[in-house]
PDB file of N, CA and C in Angstrom:
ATOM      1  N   UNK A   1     -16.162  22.542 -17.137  1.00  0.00           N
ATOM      2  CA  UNK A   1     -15.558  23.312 -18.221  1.00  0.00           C
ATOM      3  C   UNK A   1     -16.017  24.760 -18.108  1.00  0.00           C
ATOM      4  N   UNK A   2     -14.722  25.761 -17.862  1.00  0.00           N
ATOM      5  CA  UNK A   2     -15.494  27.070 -18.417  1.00  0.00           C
ATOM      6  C   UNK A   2     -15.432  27.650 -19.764  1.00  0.00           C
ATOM      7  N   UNK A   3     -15.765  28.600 -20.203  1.00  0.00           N
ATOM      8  CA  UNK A   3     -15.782  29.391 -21.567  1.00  0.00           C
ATOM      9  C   UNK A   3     -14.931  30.840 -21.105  1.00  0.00           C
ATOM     10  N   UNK A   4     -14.037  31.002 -21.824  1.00  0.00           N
ATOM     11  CA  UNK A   4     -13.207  32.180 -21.644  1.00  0.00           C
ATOM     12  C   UNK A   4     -13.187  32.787 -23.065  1.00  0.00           C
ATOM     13  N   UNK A   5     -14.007  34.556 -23.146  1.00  0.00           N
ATOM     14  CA  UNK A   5     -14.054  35.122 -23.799  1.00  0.00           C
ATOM     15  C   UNK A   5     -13.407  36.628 -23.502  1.00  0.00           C
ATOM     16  N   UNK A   6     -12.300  36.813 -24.549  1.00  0.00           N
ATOM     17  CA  UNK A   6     -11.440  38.294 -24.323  1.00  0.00           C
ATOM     18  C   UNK A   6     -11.837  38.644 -25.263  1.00  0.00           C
ATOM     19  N   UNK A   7     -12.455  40.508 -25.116  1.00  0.00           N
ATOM     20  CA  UNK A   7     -12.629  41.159 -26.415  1.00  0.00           C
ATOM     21  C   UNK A   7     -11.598  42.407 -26.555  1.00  0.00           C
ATOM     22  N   UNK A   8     -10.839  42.063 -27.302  1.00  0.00           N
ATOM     23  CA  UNK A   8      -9.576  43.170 -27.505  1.00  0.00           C
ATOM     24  C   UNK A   8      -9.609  43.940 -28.839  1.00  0.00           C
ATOM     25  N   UNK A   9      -9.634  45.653 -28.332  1.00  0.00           N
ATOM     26  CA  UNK A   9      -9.676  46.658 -29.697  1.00  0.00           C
ATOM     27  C   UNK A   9      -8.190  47.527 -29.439  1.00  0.00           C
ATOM     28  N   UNK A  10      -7.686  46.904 -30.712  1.00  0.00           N
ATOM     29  CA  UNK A  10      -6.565  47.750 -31.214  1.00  0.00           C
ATOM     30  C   UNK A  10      -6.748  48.537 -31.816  1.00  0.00           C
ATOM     31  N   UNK A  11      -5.516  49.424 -31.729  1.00  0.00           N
ATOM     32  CA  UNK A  11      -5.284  51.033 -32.408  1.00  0.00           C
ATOM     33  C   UNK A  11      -5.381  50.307 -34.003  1.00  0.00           C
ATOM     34  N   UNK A  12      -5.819  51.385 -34.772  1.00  0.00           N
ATOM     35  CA  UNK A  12      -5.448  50.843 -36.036  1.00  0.00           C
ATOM     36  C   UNK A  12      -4.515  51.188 -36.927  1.00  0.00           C
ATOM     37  N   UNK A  13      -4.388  49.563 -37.515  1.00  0.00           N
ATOM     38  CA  UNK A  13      -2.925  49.983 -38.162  1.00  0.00           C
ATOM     39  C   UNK A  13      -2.193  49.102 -37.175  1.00  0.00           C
ATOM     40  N   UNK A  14      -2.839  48.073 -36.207  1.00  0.00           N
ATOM     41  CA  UNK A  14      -1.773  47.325 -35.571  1.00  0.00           C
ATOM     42  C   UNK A  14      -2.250  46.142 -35.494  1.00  0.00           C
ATOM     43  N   UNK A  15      -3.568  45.868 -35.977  1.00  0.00           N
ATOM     44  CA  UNK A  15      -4.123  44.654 -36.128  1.00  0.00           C
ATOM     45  C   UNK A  15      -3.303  43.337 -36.635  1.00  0.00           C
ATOM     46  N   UNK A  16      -2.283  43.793 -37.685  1.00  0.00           N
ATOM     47  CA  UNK A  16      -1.708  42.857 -38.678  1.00  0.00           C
ATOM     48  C   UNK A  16      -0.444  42.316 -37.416  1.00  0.00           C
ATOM     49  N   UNK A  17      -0.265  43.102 -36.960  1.00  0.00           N
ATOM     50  CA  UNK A  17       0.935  43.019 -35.527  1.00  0.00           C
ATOM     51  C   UNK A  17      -0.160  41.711 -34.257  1.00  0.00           C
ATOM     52  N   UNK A  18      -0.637  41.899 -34.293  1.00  0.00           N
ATOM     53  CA  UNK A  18      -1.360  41.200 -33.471  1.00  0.00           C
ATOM     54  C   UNK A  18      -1.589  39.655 -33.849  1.00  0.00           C
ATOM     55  N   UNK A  19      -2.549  39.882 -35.071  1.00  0.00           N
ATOM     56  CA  UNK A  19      -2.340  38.614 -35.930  1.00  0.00           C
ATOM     57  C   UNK A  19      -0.949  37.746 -36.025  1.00  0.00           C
ATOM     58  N   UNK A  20      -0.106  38.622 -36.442  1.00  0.00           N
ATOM     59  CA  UNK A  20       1.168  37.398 -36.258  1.00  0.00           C
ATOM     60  C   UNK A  20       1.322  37.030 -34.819  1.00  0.00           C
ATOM     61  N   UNK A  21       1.342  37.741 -33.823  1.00  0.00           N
ATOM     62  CA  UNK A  21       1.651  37.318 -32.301  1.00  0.00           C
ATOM     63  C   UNK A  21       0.540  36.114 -32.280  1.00  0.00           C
ATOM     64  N   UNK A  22      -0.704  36.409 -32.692  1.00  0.00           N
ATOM     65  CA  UNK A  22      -1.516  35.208 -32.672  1.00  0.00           C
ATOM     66  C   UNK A  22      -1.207  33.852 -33.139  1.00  0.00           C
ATOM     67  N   UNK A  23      -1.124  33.895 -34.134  1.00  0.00           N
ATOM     68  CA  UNK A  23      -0.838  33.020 -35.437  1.00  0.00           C
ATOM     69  C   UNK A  23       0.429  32.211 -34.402  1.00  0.00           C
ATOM     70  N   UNK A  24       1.684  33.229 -34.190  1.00  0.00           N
ATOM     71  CA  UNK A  24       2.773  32.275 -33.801  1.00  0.00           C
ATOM     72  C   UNK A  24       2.635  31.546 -32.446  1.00  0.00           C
ATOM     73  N   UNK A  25       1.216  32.057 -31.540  1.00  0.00           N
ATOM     74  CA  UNK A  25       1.139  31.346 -30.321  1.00  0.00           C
ATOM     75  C   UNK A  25       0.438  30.618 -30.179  1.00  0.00           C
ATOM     76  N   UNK A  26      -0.726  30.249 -30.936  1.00  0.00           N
ATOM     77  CA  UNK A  26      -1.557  29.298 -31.303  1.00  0.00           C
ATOM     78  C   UNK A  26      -1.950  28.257 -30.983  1.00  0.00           C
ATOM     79  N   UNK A  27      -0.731  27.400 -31.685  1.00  0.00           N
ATOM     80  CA  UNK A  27      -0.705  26.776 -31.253  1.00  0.00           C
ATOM     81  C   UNK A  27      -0.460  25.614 -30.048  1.00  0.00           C
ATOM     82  N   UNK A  28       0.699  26.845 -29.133  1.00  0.00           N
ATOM     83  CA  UNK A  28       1.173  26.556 -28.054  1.00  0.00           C
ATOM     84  C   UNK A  28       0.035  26.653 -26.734  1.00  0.00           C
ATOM     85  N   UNK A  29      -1.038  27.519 -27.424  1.00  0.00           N
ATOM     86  CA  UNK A  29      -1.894  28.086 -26.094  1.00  0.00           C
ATOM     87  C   UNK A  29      -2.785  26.424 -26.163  1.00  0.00           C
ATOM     88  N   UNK A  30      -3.549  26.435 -27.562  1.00  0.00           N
ATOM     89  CA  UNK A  30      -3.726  24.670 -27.517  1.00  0.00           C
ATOM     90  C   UNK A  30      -3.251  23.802 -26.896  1.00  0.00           C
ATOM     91  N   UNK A  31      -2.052  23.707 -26.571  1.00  0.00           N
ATOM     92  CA  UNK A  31      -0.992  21.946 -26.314  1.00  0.00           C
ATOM     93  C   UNK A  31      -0.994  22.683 -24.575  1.00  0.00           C
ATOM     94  N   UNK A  32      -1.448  23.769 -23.960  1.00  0.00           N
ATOM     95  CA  UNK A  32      -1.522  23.872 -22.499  1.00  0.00           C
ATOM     96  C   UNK A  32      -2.272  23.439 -21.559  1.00  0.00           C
ATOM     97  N   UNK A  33      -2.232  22.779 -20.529  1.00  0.00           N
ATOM     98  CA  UNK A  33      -2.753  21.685 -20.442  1.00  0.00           C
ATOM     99  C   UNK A  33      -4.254  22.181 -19.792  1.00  0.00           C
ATOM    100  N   UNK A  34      -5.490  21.864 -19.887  1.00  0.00           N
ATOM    101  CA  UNK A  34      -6.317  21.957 -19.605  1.00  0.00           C
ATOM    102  C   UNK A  34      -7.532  22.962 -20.630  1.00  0.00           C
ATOM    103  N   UNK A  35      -6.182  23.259 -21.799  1.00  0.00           N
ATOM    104  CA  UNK A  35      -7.060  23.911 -22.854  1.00  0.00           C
ATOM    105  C   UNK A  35      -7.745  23.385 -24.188  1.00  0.00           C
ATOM    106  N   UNK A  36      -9.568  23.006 -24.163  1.00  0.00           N
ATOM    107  CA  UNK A  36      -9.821  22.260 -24.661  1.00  0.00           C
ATOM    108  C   UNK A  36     -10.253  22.759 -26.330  1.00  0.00           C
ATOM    109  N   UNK A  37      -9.974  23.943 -26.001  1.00  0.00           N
ATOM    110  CA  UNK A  37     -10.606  24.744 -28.126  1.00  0.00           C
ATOM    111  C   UNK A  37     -10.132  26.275 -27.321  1.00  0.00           C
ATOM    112  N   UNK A  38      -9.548  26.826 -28.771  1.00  0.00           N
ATOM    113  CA  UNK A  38      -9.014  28.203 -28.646  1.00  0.00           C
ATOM    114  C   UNK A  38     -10.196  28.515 -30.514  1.00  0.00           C
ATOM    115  N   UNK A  39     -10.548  29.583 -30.563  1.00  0.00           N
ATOM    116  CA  UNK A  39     -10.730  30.013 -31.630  1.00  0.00           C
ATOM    117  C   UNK A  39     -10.654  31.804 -31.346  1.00  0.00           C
ATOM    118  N   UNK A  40     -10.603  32.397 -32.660  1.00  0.00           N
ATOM    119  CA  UNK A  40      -9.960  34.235 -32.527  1.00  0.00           C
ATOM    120  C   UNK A  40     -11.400  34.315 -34.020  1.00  0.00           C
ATOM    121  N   UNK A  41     -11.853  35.617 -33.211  1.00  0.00           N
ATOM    122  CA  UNK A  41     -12.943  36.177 -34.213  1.00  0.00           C
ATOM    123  C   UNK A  41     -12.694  37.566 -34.474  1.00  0.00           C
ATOM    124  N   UNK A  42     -13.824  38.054 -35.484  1.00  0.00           N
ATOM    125  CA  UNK A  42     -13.016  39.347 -35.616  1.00  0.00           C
ATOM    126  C   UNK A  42     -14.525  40.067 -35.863  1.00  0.00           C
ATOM    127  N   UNK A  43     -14.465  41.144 -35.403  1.00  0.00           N
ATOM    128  CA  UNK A  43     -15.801  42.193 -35.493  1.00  0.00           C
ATOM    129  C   UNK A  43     -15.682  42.081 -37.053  1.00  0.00           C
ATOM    130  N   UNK A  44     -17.240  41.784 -37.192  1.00  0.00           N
ATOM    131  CA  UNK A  44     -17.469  42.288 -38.695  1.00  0.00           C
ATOM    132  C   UNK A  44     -17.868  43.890 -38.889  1.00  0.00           C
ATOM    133  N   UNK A  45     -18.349  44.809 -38.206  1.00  0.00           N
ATOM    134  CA  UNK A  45     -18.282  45.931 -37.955  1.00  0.00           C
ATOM    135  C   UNK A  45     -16.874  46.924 -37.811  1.00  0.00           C
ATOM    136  N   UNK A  46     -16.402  46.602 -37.010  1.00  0.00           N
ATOM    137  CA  UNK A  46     -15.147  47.127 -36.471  1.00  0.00           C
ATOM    138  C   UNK A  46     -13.791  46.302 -36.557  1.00  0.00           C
ATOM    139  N   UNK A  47     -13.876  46.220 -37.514  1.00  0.00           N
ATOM    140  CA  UNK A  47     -12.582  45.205 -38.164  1.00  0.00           C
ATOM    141  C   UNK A  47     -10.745  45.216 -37.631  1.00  0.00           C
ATOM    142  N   UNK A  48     -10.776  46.352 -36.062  1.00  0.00           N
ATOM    143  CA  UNK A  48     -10.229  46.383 -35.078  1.00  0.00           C
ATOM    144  C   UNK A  48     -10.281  45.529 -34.255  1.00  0.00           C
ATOM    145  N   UNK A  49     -11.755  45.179 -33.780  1.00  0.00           N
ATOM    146  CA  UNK A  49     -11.913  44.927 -32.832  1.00  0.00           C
ATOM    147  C   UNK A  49     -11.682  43.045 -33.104  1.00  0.00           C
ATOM    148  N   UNK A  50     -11.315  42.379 -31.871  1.00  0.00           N
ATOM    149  CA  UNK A  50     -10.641  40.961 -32.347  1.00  0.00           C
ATOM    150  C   UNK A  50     -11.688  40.367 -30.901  1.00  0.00           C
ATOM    151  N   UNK A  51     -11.951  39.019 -30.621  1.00  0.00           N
ATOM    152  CA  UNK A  51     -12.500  38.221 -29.940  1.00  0.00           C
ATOM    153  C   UNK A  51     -11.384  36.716 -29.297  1.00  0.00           C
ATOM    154  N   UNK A  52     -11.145  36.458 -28.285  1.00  0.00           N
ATOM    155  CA  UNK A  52     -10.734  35.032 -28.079  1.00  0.00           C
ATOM    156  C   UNK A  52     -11.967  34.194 -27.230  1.00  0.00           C
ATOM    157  N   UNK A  53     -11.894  32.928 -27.855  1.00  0.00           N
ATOM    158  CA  UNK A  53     -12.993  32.399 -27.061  1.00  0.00           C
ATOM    159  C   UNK A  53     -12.251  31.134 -27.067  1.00  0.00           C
ATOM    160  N   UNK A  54     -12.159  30.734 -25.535  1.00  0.00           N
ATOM    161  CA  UNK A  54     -11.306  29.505 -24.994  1.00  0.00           C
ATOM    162  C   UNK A  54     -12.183  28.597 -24.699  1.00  0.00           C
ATOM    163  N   UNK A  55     -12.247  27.076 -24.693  1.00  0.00           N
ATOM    164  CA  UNK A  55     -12.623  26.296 -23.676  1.00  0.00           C
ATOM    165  C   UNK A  55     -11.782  25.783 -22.169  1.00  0.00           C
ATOM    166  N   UNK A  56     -12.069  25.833 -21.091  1.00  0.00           N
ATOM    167  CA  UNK A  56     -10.919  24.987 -20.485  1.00  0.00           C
ATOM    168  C   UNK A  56     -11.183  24.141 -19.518  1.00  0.00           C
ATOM    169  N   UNK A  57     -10.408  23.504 -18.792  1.00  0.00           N
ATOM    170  CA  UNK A  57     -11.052  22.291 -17.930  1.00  0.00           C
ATOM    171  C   UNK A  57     -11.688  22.788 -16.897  1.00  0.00           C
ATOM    172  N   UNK A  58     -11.230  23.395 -16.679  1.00  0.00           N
ATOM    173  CA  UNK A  58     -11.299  24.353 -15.481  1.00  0.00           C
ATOM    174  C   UNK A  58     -10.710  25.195 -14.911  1.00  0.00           C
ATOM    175  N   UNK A  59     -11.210  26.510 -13.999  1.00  0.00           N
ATOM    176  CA  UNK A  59     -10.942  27.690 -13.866  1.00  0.00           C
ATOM    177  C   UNK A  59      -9.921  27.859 -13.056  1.00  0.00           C
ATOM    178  N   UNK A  60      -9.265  26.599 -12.004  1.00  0.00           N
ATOM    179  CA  UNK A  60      -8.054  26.405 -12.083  1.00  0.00           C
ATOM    180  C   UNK A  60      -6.642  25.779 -13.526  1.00  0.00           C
ATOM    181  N   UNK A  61      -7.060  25.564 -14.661  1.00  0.00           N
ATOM    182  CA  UNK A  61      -6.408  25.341 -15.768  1.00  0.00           C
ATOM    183  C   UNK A  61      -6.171  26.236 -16.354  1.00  0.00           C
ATOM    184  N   UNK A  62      -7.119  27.401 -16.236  1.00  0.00           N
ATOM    185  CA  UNK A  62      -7.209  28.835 -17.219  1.00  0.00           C
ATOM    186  C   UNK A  62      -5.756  29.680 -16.435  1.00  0.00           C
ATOM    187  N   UNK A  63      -6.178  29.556 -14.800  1.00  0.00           N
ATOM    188  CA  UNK A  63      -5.331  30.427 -14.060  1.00  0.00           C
ATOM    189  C   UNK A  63      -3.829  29.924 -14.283  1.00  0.00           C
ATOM    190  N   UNK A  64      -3.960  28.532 -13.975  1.00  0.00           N
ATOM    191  CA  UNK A  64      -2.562  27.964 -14.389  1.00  0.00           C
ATOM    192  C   UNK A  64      -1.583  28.722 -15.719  1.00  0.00           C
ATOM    193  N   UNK A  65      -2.489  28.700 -17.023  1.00  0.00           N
ATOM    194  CA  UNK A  65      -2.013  29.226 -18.106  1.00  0.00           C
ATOM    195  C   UNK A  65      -1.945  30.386 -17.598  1.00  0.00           C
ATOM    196  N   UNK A  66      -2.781  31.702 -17.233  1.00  0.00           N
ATOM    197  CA  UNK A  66      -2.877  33.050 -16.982  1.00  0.00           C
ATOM    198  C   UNK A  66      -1.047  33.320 -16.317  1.00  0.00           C
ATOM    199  N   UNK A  67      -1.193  31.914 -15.801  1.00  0.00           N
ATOM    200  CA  UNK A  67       0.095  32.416 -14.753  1.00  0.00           C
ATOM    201  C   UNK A  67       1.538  32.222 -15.195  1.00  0.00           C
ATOM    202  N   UNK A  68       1.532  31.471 -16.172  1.00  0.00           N
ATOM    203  CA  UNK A  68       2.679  31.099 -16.947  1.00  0.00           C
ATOM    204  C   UNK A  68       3.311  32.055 -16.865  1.00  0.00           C
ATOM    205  N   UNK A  69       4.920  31.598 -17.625  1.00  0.00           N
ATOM    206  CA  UNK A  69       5.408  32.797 -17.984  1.00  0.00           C
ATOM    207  C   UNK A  69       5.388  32.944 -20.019  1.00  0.00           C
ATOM    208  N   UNK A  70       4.760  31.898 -20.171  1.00  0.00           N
ATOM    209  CA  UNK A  70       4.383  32.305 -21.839  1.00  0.00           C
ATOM    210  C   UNK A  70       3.164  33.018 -22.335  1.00  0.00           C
ATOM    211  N   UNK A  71       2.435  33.399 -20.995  1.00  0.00           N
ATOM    212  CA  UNK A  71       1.223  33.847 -21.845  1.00  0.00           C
ATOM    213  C   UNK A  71       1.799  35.890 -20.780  1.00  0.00           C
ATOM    214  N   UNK A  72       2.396  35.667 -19.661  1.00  0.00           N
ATOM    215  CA  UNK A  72       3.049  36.919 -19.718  1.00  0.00           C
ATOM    216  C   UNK A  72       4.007  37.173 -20.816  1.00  0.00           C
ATOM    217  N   UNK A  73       4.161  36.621 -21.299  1.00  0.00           N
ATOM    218  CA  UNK A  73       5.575  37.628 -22.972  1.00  0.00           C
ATOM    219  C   UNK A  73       4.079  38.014 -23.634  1.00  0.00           C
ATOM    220  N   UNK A  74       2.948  36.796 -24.138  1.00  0.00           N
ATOM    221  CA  UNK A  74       2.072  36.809 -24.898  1.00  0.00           C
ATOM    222  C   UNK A  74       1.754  38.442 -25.034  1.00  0.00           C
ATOM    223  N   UNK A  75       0.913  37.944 -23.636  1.00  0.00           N
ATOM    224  CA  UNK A  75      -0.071  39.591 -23.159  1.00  0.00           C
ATOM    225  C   UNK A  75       0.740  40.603 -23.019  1.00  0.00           C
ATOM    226  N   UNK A  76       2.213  40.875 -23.162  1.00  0.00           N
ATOM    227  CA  UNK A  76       2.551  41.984 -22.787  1.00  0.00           C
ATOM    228  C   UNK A  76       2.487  42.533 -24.252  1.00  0.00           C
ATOM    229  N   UNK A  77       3.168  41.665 -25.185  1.00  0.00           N
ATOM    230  CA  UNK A  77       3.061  42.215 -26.376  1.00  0.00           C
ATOM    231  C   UNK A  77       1.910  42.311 -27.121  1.00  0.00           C
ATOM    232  N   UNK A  78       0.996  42.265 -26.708  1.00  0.00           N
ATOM    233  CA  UNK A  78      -0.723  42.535 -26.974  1.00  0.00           C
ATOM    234  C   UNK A  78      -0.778  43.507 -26.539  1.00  0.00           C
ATOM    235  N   UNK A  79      -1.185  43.346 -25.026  1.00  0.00           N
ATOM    236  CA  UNK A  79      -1.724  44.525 -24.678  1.00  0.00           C
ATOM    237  C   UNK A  79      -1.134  45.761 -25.253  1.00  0.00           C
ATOM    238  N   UNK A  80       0.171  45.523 -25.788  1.00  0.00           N
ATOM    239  CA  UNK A  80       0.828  47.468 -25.910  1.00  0.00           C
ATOM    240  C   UNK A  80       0.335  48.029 -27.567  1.00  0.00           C
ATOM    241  N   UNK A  81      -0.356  46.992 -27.862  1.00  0.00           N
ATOM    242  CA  UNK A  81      -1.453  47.259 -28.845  1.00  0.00           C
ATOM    243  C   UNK A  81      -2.913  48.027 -28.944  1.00  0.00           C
ATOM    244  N   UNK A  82      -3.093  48.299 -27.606  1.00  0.00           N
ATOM    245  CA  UNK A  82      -4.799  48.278 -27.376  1.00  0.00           C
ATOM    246  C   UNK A  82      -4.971  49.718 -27.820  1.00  0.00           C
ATOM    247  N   UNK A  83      -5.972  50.052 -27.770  1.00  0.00           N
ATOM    248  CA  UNK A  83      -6.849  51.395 -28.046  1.00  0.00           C
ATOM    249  C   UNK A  83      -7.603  51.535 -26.632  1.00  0.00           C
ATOM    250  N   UNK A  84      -8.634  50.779 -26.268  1.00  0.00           N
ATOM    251  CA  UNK A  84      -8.910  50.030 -25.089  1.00  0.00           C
ATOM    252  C   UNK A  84      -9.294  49.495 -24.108  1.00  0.00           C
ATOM    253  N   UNK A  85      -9.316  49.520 -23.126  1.00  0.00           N
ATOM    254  CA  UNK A  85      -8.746  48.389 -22.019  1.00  0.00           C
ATOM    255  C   UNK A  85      -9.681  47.289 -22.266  1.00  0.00           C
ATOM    256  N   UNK A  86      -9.264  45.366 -22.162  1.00  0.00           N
ATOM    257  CA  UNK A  86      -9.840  45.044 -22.941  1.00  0.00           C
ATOM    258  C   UNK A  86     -11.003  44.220 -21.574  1.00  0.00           C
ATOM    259  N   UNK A  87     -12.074  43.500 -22.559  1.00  0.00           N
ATOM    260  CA  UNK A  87     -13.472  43.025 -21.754  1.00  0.00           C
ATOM    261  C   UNK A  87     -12.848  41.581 -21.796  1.00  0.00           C
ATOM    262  N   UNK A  88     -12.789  40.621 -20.403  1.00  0.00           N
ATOM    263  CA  UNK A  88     -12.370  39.865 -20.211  1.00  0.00           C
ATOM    264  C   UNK A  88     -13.559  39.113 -19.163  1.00  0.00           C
ATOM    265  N   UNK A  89     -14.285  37.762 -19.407  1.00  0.00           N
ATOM    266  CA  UNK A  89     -14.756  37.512 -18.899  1.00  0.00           C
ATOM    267  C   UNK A  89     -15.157  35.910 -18.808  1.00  0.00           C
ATOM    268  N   UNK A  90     -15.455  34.675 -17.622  1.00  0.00           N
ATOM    269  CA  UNK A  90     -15.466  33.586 -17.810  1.00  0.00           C
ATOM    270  C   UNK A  90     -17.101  33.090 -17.544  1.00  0.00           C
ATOM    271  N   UNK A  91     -17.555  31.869 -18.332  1.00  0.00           N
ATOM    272  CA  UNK A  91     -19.007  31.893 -18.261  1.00  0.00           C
ATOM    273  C   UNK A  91     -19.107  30.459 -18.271  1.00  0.00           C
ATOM    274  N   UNK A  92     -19.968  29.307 -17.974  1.00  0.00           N
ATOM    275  CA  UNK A  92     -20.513  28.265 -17.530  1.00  0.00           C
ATOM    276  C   UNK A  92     -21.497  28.191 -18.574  1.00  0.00           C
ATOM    277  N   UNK A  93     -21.641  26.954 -19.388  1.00  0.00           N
ATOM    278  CA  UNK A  93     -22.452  26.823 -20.480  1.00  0.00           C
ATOM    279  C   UNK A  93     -23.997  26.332 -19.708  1.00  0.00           C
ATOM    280  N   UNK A  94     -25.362  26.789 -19.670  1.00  0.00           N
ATOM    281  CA  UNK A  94     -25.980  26.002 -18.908  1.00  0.00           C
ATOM    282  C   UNK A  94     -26.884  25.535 -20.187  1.00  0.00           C
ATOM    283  N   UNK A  95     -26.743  25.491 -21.444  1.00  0.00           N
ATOM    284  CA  UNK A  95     -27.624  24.450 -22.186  1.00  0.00           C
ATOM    285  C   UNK A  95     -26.968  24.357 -23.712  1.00  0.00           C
ATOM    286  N   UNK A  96     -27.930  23.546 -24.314  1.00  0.00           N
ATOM    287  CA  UNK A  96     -27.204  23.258 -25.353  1.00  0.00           C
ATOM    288  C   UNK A  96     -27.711  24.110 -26.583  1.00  0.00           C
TER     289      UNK A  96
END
């Protein structure tokens, strides 16, 4: 299993735009196959700034999704949100 964490800062004033793109993909990024927990956080500081933190089977499952063509509509209409460029990175849990 890896851990997939994106930290994305929007312009502000576009956060609420984002949120719905979230909200309406949600659940679809869930039901993809090899994705085991999606959760979205939000800077308590910088109430711009947004967090995704994935589980997935593996780092061939993540790429699979990456490669879709639903998470390209996703990210395009994200990214043209950013302020920016966002911190994207995958990590290996080594304890509990």
């Amino acid at each position: 299993m890896i851990i997939r964490i994106v930290r994305m800062t929007f312009e502000p004033g576009k956060t609420e735009v984002f949120l719905d793109i979230f909200n309406a993909s949600e659940n679809q990024i869930r039901m993809m196959s090899g994705c085991l927990h999606l959760e979205l956080w939000k800077d308590i500081d910088q109430p711009n700034v947004f967090v995704t933190h994935s589980h997935w089977a593996s780092v061939e499952a993540l790429n699979t999704y990456r490669e879709s063509e639903f998470f390209g509509k996703v990210w395009k209409e994200t990214k043209a949100l950013f302020i920016e460029k966002p911190v994207a990175f995958s990590v290996e849990r080594m304890s509990d």
